[in-house]
C-alpha atoms as a PDB file:
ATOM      1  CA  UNK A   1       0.000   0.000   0.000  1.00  0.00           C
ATOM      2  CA  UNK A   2       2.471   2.230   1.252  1.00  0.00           C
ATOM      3  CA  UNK A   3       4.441   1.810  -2.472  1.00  0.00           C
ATOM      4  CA  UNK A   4       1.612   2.510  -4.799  1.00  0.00           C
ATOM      5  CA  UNK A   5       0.565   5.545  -2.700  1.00  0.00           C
ATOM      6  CA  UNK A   6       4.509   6.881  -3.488  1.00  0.00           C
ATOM      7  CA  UNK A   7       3.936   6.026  -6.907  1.00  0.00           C
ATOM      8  CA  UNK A   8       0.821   7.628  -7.076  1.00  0.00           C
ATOM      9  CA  UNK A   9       2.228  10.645  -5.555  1.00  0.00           C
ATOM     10  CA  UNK A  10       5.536  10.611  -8.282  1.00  0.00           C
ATOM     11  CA  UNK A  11       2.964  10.696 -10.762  1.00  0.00           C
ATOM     12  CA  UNK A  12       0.779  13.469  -9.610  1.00  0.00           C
ATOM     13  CA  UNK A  13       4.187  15.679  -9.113  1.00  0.00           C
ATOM     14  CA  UNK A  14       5.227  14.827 -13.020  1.00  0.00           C
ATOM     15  CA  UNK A  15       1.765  15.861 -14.470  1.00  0.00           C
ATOM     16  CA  UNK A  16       1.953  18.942 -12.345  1.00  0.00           C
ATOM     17  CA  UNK A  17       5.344  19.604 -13.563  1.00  0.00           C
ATOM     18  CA  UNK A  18       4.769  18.828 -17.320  1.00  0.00           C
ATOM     19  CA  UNK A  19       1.686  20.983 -16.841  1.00  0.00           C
ATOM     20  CA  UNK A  20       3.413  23.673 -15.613  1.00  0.00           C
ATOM     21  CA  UNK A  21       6.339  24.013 -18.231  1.00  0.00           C
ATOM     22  CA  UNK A  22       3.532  23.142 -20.872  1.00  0.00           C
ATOM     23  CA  UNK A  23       1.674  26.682 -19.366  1.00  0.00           C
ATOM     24  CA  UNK A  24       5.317  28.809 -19.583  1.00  0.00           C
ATOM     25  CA  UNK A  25       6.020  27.287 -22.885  1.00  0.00           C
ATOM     26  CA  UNK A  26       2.599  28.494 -24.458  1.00  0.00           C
ATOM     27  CA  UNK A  27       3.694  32.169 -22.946  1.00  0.00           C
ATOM     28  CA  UNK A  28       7.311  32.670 -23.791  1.00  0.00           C
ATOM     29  CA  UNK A  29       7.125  31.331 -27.618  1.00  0.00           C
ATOM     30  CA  UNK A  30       4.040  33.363 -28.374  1.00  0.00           C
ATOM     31  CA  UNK A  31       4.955  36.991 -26.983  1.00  0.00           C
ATOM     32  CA  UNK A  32       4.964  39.119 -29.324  1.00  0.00           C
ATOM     33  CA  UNK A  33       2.074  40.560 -31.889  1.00  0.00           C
ATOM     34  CA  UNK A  34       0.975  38.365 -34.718  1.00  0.00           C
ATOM     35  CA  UNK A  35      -0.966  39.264 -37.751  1.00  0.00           C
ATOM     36  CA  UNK A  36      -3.720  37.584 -39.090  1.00  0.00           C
ATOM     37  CA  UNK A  37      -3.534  36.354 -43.094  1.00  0.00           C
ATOM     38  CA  UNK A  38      -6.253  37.350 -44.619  1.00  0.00           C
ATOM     39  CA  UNK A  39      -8.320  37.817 -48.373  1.00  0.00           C
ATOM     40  CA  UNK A  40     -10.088  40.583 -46.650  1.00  0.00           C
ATOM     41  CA  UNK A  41      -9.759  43.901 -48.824  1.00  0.00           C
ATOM     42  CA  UNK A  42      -7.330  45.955 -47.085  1.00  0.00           C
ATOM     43  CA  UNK A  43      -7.442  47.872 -44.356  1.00  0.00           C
ATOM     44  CA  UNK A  44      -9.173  44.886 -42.866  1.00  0.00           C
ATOM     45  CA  UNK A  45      -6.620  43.314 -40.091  1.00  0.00           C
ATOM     46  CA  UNK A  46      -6.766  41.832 -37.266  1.00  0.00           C
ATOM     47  CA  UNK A  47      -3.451  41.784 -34.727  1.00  0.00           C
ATOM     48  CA  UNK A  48      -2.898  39.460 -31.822  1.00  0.00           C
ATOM     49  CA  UNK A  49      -0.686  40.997 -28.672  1.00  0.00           C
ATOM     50  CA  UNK A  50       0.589  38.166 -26.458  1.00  0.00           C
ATOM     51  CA  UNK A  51       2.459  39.593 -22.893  1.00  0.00           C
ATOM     52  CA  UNK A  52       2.889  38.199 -19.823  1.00  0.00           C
ATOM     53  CA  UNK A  53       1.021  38.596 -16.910  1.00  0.00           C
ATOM     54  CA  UNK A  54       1.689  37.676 -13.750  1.00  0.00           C
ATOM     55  CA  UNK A  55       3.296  34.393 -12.469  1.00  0.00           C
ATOM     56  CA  UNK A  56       3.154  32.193 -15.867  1.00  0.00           C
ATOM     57  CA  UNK A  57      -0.122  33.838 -16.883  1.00  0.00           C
ATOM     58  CA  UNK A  58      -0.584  35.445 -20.179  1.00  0.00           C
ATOM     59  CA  UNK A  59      -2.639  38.732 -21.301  1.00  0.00           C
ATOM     60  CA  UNK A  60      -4.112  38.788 -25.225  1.00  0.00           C
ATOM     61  CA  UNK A  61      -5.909  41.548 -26.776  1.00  0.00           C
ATOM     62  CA  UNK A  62      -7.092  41.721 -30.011  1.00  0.00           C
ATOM     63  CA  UNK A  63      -7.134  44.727 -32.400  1.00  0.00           C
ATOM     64  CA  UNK A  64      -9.218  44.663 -35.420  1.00  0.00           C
ATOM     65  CA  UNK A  65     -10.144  47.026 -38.180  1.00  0.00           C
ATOM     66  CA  UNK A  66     -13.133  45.987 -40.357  1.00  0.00           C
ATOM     67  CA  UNK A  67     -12.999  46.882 -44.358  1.00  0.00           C
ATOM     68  CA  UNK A  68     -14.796  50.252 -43.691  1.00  0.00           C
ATOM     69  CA  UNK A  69     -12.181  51.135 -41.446  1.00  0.00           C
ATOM     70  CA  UNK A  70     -13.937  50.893 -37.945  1.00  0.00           C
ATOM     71  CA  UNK A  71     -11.245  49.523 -35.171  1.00  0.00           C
ATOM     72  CA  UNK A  72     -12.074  47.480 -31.677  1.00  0.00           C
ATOM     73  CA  UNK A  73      -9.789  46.141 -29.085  1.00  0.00           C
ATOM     74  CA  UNK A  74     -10.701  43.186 -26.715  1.00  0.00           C
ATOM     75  CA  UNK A  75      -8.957  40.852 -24.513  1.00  0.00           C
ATOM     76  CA  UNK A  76      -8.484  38.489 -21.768  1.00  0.00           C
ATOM     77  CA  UNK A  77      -5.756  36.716 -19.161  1.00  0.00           C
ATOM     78  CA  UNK A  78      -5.131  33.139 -18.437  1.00  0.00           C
ATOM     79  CA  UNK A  79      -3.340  31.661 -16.450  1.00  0.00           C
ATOM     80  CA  UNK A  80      -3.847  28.162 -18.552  1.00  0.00           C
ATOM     81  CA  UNK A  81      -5.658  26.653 -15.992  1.00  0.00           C
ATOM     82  CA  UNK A  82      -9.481  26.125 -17.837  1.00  0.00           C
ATOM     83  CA  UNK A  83     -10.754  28.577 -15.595  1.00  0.00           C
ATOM     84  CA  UNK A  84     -13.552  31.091 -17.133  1.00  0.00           C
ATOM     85  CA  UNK A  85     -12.145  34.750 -17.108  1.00  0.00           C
ATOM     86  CA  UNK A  86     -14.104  38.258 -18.319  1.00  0.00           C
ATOM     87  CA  UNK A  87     -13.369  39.441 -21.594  1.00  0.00           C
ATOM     88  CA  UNK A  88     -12.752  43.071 -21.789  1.00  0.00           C
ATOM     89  CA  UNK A  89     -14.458  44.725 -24.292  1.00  0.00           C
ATOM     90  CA  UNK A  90     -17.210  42.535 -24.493  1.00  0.00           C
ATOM     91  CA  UNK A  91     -20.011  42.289 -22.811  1.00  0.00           C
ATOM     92  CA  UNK A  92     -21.605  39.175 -21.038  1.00  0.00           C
ATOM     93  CA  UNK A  93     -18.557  37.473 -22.329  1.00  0.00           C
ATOM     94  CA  UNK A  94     -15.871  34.882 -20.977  1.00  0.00           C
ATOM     95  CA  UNK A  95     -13.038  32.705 -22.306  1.00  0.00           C
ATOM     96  CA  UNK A  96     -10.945  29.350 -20.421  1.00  0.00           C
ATOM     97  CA  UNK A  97      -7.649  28.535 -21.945  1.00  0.00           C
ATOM     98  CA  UNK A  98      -6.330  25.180 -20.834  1.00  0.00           C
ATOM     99  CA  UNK A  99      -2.763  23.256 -22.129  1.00  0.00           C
ATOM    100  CA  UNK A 100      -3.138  20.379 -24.712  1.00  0.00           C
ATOM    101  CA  UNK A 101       0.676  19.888 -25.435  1.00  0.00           C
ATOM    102  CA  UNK A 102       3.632  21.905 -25.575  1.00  0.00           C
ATOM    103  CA  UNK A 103       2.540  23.874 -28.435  1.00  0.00           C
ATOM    104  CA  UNK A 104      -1.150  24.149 -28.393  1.00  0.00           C
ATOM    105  CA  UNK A 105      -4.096  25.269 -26.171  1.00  0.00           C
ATOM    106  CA  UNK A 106      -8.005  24.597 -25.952  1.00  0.00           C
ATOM    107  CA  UNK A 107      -9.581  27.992 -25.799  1.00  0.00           C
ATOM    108  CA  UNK A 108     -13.538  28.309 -25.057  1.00  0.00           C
ATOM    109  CA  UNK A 109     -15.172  31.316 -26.029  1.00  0.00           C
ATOM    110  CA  UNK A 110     -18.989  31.710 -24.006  1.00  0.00           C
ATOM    111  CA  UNK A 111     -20.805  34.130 -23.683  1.00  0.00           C
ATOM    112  CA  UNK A 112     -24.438  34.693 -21.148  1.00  0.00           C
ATOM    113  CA  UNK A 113     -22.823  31.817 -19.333  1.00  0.00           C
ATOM    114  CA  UNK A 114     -22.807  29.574 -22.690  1.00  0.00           C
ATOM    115  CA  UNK A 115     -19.700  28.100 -24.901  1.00  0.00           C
ATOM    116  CA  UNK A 116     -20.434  29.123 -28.068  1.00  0.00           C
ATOM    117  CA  UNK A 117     -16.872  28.482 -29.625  1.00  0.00           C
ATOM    118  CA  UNK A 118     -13.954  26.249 -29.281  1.00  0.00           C
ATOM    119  CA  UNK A 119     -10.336  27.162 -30.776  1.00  0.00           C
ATOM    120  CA  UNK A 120      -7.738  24.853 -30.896  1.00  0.00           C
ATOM    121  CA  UNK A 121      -4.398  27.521 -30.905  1.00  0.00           C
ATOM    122  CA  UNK A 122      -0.894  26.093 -32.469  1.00  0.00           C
ATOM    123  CA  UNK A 123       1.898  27.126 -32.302  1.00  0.00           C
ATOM    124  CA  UNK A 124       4.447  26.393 -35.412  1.00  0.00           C
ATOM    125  CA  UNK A 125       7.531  24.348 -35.156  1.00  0.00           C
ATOM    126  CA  UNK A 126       9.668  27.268 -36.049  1.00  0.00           C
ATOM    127  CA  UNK A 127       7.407  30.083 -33.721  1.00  0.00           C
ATOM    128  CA  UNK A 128       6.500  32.230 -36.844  1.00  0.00           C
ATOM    129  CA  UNK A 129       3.033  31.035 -37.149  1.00  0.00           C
ATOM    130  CA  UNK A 130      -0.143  30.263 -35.416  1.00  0.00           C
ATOM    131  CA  UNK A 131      -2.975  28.326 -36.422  1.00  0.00           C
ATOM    132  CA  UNK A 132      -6.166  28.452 -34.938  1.00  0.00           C
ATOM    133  CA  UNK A 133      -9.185  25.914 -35.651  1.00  0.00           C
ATOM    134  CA  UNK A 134     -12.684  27.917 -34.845  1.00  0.00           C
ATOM    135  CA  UNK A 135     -15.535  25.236 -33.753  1.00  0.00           C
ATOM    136  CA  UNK A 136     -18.577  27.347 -33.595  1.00  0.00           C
ATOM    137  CA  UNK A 137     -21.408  25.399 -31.604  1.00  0.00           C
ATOM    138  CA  UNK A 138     -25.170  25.623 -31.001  1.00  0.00           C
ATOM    139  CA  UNK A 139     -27.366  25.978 -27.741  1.00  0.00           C
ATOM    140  CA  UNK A 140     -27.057  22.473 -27.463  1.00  0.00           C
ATOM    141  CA  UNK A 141     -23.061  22.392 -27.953  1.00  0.00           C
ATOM    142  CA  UNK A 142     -23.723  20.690 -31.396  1.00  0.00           C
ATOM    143  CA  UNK A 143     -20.532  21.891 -33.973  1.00  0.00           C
ATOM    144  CA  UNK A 144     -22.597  24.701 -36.719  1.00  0.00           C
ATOM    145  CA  UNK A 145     -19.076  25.359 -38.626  1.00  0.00           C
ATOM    146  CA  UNK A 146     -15.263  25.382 -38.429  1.00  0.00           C
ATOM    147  CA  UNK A 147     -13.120  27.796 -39.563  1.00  0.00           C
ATOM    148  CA  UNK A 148      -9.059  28.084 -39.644  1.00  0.00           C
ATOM    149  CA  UNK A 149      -7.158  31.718 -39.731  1.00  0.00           C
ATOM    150  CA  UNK A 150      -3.297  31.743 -39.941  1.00  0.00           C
ATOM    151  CA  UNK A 151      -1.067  33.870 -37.824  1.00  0.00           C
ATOM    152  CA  UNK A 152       2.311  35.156 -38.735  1.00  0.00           C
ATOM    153  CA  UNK A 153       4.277  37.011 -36.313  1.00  0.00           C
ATOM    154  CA  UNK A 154       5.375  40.175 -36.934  1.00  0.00           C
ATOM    155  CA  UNK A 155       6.472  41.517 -34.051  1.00  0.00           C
ATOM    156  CA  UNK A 156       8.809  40.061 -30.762  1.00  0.00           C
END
């Protein structure tokens, strides 16, 4: 008894450990601003800001300007944990970012207390680009459409 409770110990320290370098690794490669590729006429664009926030945590915001020229800003922190935090700059909204591996998160997107969109968020081999996998769902969490938007970074 005594030996499988050590073991079972040894393993919750490793998965604690590999989450935690999993959560600074998803922080440290992304910092930076990244552009979106897109068909969209120009000046359509929307920018990406990753910084760090506080102990391992991470802050996004989001800058877009639509093909008539109108600009917003939004955002959120994480701390990669899965745990729903306020969007600013939306209302009634919230987003969880949790670890998958060392170079992608699960991000869900809800808003009035509902998930209303899953991205999947990867990270290239070589850092220079991010693709993200946008599940939109229904009331009933039933997929509606998926869409994919490439990142390239353009700024450390």
């Amino acid at each position: 008894m005594r030996l499988r409770n050590v073991w079972l110990s040894g393993t919750a320290i490793l998965a604690a450990l590999a989450f935690s370098s999993g959560a600074e690794a998803q922080g440290e490669e992304r910092y930076g601003a990244w552009l979106m590729d897109s068909d969209r006429p120009p000046p359509a664009s929307n920018v990406m800001t990753y910084e760090p926030y506080g102990d391992g945590g991470m802050r996004i915001t989001v800058a877009s300007t639509n093909a008539r020229g109108e600009s917003s800003e939004w955002g959120y922190v994480t701390l990669f944990d899965g745990v729903f935090r306020a969007v600013e700059g939306q209302e009634n909204a919230e987003t969880a970012v949790e670890v998958v591996d060392d170079r992608s998160t699960r991000i869900l997107n809800s808003r009035g207390g509902r998930v209303y969109q899953v991205i999947i968020n990867t990270l290239s081999e070589d850092g220079n680009t991010i693709q993200n996998e946008y599940v939109r769902l229904d009331q009933e969490g039933k997929i509606t459409g998926v869409g994919h938007a490439t990142y390239r970074r353009i700024m450390d």
